[in-house]
PDB file of N, CA and C in Angstrom:
ATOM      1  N   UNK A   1      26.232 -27.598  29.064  1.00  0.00           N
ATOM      2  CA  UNK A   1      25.422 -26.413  28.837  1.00  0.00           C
ATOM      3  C   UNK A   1      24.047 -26.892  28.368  1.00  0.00           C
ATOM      4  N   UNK A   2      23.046 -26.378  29.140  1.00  0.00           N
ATOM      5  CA  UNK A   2      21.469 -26.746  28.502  1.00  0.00           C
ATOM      6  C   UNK A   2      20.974 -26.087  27.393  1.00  0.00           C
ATOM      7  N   UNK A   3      19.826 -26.365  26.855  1.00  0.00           N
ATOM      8  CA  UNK A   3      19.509 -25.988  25.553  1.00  0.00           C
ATOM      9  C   UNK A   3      19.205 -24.324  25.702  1.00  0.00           C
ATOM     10  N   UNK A   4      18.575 -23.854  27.189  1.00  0.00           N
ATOM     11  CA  UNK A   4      18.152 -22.082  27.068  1.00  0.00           C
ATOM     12  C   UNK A   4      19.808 -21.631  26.589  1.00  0.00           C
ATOM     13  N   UNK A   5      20.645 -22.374  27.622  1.00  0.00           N
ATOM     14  CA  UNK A   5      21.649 -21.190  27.518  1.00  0.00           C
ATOM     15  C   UNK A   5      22.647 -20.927  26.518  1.00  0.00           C
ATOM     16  N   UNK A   6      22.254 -22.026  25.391  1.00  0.00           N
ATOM     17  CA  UNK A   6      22.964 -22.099  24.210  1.00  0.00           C
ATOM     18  C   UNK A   6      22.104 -21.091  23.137  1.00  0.00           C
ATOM     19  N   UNK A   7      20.617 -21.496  23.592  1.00  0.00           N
ATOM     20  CA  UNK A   7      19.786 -19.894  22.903  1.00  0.00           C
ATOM     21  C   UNK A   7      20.000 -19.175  23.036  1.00  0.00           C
ATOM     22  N   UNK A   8      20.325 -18.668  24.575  1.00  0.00           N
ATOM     23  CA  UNK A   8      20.606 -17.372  25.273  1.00  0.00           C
ATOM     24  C   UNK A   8      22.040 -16.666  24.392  1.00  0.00           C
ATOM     25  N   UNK A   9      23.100 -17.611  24.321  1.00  0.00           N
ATOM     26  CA  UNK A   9      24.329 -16.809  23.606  1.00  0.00           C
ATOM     27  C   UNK A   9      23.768 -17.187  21.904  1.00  0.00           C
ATOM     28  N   UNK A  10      23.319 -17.724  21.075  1.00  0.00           N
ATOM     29  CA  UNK A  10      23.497 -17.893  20.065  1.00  0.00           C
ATOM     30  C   UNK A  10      22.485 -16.187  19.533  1.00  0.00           C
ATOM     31  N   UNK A  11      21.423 -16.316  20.569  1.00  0.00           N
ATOM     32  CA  UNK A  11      20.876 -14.692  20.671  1.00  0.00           C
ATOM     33  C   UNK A  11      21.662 -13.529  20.788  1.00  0.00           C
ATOM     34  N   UNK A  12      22.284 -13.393  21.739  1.00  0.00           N
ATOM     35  CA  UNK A  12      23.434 -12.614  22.325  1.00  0.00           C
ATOM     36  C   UNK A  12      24.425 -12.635  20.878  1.00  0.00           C
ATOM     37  N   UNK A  13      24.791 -13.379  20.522  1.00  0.00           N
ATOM     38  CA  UNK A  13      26.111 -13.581  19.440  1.00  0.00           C
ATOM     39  C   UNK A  13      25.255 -12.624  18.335  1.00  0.00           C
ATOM     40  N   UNK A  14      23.957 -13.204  17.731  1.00  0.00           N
ATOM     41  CA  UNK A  14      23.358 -12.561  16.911  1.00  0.00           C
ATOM     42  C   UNK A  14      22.893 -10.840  16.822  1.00  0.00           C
ATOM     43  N   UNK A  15      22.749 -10.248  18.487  1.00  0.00           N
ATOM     44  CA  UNK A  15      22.538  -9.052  17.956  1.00  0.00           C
ATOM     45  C   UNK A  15      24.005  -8.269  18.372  1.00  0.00           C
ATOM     46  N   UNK A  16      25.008  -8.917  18.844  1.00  0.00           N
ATOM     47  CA  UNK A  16      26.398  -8.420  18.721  1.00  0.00           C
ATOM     48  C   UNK A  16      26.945  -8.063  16.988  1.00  0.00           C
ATOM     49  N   UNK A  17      26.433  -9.728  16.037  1.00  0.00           N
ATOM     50  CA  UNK A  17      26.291  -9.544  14.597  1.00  0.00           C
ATOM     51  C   UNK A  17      25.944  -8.322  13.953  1.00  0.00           C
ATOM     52  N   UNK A  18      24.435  -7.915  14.221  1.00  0.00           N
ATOM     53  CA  UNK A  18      23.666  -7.180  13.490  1.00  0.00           C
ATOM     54  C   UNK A  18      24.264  -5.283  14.315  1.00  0.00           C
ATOM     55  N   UNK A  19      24.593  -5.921  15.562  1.00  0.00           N
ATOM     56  CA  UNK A  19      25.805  -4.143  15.775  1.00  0.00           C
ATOM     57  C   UNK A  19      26.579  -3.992  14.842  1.00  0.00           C
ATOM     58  N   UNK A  20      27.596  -4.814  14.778  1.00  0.00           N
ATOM     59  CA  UNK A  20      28.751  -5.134  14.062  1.00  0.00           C
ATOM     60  C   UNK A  20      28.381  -4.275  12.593  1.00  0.00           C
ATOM     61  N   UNK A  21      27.426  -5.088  12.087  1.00  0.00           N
ATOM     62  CA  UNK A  21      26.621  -5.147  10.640  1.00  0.00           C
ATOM     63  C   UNK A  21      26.445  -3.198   9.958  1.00  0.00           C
ATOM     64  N   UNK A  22      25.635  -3.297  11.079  1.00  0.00           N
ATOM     65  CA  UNK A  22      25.085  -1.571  11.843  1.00  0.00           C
ATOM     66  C   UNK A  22      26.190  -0.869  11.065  1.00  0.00           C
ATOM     67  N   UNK A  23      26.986  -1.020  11.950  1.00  0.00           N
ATOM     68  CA  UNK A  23      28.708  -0.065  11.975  1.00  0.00           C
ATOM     69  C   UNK A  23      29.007  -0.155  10.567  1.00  0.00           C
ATOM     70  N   UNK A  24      29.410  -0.988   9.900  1.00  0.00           N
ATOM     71  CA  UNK A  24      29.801  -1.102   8.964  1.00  0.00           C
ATOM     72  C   UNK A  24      28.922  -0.674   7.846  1.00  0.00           C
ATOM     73  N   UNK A  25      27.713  -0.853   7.676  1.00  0.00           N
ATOM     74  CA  UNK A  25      26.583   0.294   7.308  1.00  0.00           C
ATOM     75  C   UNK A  25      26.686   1.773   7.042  1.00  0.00           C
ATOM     76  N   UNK A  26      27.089   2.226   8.279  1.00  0.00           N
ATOM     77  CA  UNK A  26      26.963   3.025   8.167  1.00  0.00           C
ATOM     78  C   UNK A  26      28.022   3.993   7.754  1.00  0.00           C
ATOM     79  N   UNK A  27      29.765   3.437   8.396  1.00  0.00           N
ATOM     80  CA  UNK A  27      30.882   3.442   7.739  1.00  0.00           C
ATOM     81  C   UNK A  27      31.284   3.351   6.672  1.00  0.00           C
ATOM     82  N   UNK A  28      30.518   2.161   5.822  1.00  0.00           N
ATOM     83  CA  UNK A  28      30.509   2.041   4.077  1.00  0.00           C
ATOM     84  C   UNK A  28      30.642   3.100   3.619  1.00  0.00           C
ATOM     85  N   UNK A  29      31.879   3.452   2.550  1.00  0.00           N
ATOM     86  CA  UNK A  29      32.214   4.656   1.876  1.00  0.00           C
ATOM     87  C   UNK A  29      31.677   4.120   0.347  1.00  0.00           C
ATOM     88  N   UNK A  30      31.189   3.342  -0.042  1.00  0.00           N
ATOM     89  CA  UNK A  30      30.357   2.672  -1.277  1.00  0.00           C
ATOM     90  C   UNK A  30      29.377   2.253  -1.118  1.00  0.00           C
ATOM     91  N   UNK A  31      28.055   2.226  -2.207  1.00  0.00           N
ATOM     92  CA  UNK A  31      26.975   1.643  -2.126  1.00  0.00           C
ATOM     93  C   UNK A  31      26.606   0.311  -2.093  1.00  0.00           C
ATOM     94  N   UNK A  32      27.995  -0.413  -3.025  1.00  0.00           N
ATOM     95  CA  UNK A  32      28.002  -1.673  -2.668  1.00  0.00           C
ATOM     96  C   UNK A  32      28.316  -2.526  -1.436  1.00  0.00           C
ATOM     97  N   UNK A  33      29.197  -1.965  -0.803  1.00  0.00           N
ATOM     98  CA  UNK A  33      29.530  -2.218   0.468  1.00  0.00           C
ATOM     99  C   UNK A  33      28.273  -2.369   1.536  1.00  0.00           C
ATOM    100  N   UNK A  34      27.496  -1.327   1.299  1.00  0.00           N
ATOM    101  CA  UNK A  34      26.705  -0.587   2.065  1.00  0.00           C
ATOM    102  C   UNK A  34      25.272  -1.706   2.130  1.00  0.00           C
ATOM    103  N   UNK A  35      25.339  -1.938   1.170  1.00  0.00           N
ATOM    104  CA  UNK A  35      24.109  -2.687   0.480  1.00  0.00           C
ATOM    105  C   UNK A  35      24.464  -4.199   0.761  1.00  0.00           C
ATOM    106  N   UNK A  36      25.837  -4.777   0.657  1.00  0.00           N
ATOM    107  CA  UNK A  36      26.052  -6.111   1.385  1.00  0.00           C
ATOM    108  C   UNK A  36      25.813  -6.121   3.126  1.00  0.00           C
ATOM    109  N   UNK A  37      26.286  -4.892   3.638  1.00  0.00           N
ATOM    110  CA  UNK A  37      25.999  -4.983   4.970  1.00  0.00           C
ATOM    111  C   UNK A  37      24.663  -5.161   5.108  1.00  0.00           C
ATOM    112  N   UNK A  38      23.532  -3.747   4.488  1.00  0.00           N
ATOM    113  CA  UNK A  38      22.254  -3.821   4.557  1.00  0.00           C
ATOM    114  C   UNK A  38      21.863  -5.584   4.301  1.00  0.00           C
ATOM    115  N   UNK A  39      22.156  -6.318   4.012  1.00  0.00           N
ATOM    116  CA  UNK A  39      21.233  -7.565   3.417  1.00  0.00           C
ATOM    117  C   UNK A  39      21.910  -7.972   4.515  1.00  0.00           C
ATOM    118  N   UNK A  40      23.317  -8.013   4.994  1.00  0.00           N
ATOM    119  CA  UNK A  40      23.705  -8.983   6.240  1.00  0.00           C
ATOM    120  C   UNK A  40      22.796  -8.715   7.737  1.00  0.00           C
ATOM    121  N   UNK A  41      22.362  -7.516   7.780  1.00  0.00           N
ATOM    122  CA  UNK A  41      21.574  -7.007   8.648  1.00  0.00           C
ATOM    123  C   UNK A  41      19.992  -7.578   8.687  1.00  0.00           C
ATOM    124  N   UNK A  42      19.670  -7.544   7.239  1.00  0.00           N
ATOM    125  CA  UNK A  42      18.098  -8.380   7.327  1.00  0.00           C
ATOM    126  C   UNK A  42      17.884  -9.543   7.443  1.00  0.00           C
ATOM    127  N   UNK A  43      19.225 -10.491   7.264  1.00  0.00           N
ATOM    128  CA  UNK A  43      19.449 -12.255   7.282  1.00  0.00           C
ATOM    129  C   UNK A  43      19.768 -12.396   8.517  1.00  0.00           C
ATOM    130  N   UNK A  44      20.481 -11.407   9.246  1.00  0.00           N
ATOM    131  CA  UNK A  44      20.787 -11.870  10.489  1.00  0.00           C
ATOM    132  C   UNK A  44      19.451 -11.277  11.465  1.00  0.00           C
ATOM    133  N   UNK A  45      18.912 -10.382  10.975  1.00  0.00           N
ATOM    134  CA  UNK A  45      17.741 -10.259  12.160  1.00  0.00           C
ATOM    135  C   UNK A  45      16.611 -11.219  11.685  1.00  0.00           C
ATOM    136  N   UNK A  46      16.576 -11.608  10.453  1.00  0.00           N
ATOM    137  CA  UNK A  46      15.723 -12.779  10.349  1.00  0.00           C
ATOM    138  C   UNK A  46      16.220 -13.762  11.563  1.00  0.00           C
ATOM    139  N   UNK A  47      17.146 -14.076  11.693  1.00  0.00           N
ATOM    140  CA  UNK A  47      17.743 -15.496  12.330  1.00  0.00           C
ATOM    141  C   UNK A  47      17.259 -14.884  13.731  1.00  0.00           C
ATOM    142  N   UNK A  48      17.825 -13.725  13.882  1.00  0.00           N
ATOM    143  CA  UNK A  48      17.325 -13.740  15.689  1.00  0.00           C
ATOM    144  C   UNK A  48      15.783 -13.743  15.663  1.00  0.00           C
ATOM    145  N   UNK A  49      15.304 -13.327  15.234  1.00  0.00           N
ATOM    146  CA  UNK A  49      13.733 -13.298  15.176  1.00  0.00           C
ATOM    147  C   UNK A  49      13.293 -14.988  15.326  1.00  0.00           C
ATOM    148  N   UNK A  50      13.966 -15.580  14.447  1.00  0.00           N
ATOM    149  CA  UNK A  50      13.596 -16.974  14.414  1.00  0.00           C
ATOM    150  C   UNK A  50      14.220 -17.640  15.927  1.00  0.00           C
ATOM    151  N   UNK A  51      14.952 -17.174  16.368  1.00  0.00           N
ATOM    152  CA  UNK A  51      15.861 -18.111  17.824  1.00  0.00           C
ATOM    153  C   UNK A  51      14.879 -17.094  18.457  1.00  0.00           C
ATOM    154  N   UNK A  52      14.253 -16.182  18.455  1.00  0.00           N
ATOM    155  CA  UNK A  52      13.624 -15.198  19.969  1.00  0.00           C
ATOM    156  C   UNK A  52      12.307 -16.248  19.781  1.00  0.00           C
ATOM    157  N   UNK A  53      11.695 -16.463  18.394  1.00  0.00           N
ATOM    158  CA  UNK A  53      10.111 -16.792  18.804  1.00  0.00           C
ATOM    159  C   UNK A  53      10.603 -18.771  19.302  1.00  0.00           C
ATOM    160  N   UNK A  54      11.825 -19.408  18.847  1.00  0.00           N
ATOM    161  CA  UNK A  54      11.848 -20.683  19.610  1.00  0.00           C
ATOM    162  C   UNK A  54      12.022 -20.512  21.373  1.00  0.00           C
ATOM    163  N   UNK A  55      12.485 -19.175  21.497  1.00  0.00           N
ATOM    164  CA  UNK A  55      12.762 -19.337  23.060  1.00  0.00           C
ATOM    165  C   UNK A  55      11.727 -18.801  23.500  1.00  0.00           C
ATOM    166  N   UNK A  56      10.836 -18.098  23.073  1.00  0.00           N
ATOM    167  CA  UNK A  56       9.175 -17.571  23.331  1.00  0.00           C
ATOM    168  C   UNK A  56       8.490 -18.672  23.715  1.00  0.00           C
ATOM    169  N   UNK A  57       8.593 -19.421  22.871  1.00  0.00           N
ATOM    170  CA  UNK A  57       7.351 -20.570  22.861  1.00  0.00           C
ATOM    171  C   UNK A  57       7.908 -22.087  24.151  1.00  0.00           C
ATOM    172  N   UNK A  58       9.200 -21.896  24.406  1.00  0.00           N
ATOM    173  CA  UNK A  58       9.837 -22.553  25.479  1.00  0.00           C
ATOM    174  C   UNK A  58       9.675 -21.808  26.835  1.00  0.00           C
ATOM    175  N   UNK A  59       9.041 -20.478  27.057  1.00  0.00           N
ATOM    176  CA  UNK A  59       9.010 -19.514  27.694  1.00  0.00           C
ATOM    177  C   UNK A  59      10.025 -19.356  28.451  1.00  0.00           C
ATOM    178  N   UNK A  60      11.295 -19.641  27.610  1.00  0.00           N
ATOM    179  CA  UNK A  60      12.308 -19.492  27.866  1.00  0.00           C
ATOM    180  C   UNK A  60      12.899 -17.362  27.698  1.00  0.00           C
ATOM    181  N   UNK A  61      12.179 -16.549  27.022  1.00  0.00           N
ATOM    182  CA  UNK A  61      12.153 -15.446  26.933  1.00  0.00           C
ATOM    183  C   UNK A  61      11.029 -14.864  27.010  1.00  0.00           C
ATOM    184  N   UNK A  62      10.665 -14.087  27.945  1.00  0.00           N
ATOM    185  CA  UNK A  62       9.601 -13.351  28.615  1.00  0.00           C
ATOM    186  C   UNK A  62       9.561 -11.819  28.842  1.00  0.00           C
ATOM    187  N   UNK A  63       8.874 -11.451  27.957  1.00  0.00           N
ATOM    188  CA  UNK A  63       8.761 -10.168  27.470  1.00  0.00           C
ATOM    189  C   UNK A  63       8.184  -9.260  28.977  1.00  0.00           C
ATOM    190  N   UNK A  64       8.025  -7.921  29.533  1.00  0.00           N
ATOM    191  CA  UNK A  64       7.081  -8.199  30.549  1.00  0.00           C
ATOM    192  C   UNK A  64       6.317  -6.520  30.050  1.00  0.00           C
ATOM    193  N   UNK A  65       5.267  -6.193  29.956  1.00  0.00           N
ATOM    194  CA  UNK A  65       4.649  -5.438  29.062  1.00  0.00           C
ATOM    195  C   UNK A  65       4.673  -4.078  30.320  1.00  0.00           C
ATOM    196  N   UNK A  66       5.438  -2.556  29.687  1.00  0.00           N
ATOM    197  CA  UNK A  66       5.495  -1.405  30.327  1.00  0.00           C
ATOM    198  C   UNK A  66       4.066  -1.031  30.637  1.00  0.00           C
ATOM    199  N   UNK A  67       3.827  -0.851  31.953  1.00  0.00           N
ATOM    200  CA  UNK A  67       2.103   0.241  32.340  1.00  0.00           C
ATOM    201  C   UNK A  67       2.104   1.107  31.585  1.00  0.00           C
ATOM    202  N   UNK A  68       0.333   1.162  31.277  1.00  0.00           N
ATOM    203  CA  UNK A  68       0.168   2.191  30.259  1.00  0.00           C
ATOM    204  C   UNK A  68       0.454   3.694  30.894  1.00  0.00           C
ATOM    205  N   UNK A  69       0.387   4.116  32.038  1.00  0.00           N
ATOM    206  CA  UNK A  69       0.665   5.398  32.435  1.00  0.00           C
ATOM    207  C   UNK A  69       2.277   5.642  32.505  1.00  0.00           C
ATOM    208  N   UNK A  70       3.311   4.604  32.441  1.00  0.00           N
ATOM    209  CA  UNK A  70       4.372   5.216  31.962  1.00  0.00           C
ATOM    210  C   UNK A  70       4.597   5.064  30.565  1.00  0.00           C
ATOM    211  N   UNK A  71       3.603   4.375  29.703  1.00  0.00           N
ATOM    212  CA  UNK A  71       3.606   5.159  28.564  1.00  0.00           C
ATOM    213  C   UNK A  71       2.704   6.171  27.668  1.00  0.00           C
ATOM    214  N   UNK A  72       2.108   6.581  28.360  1.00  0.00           N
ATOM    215  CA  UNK A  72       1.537   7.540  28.229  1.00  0.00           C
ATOM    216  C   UNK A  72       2.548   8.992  28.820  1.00  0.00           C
ATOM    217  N   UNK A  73       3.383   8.831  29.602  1.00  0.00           N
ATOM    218  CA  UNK A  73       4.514   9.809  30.228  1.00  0.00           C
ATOM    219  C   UNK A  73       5.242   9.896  29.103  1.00  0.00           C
ATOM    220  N   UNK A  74       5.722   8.787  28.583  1.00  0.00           N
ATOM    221  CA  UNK A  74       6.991   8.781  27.382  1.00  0.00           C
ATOM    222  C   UNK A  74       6.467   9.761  26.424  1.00  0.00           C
ATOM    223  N   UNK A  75       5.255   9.451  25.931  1.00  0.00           N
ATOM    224  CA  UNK A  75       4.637   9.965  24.835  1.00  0.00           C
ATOM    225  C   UNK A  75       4.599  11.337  25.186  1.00  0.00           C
ATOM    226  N   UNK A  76       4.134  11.619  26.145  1.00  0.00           N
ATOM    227  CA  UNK A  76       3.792  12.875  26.165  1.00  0.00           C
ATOM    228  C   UNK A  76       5.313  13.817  26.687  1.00  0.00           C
ATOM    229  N   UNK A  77       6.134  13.486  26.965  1.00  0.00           N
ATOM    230  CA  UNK A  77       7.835  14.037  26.889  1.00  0.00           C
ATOM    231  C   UNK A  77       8.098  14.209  25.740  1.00  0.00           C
ATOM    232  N   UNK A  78       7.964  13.100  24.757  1.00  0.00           N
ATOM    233  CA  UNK A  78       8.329  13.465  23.173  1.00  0.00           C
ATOM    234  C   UNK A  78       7.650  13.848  22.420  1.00  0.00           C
ATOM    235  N   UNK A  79       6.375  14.076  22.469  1.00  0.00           N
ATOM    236  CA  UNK A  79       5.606  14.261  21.374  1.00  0.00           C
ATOM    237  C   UNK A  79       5.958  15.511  21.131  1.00  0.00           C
ATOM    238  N   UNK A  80       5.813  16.069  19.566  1.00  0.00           N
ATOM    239  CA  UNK A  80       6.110  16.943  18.916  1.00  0.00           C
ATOM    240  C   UNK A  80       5.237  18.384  20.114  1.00  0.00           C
ATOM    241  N   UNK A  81       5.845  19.573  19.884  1.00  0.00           N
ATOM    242  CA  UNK A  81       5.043  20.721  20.550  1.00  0.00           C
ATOM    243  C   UNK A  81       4.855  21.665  19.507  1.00  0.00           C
ATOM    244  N   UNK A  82       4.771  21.474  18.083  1.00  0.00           N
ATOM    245  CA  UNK A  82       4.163  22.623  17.313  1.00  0.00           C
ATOM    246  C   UNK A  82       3.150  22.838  17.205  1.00  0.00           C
TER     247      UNK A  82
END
């Protein structure tokens, strides 16, 4: 296995984590509970953040930027109508 595709799942593994994390968040019937998940959620999106900008800079992950006229469509579907 080469080095992208060990990024590729160690990425993948990580925001499967921070679902996981999510759920249990929000399931927590205690604050303490609730509050260990919350911190498992900010350590683990630290970590993917840190594996997305090593595979950025390998341009191994390539973002590809939406046209502004379909977002200008989005916006204007949701924007508030009061």
């Amino acid at each position: 296995m080469d080095d992208k595709s060990i990024m590729e799942n160690l990425l993948l593994t990580t925001k499967g984590a921070i679902d996981l994390y999510m759920h249990g968040a929000i399931e927590s019937s205690t604050a303490n509970v609730r509050k260990a998940f919350s911190t498992a959620i900010d350590d683990t999106l630290c970590i993917g953040d840190n594996i997305y900008q090593q595979m950025s800079a390998k341009g191994w992950y390539q973002n590809d930027s939406a046209p502004q006229q379909k977002l200008q469509q989005i916006r204007q579907k949701f924007s508030p109508t009061c």
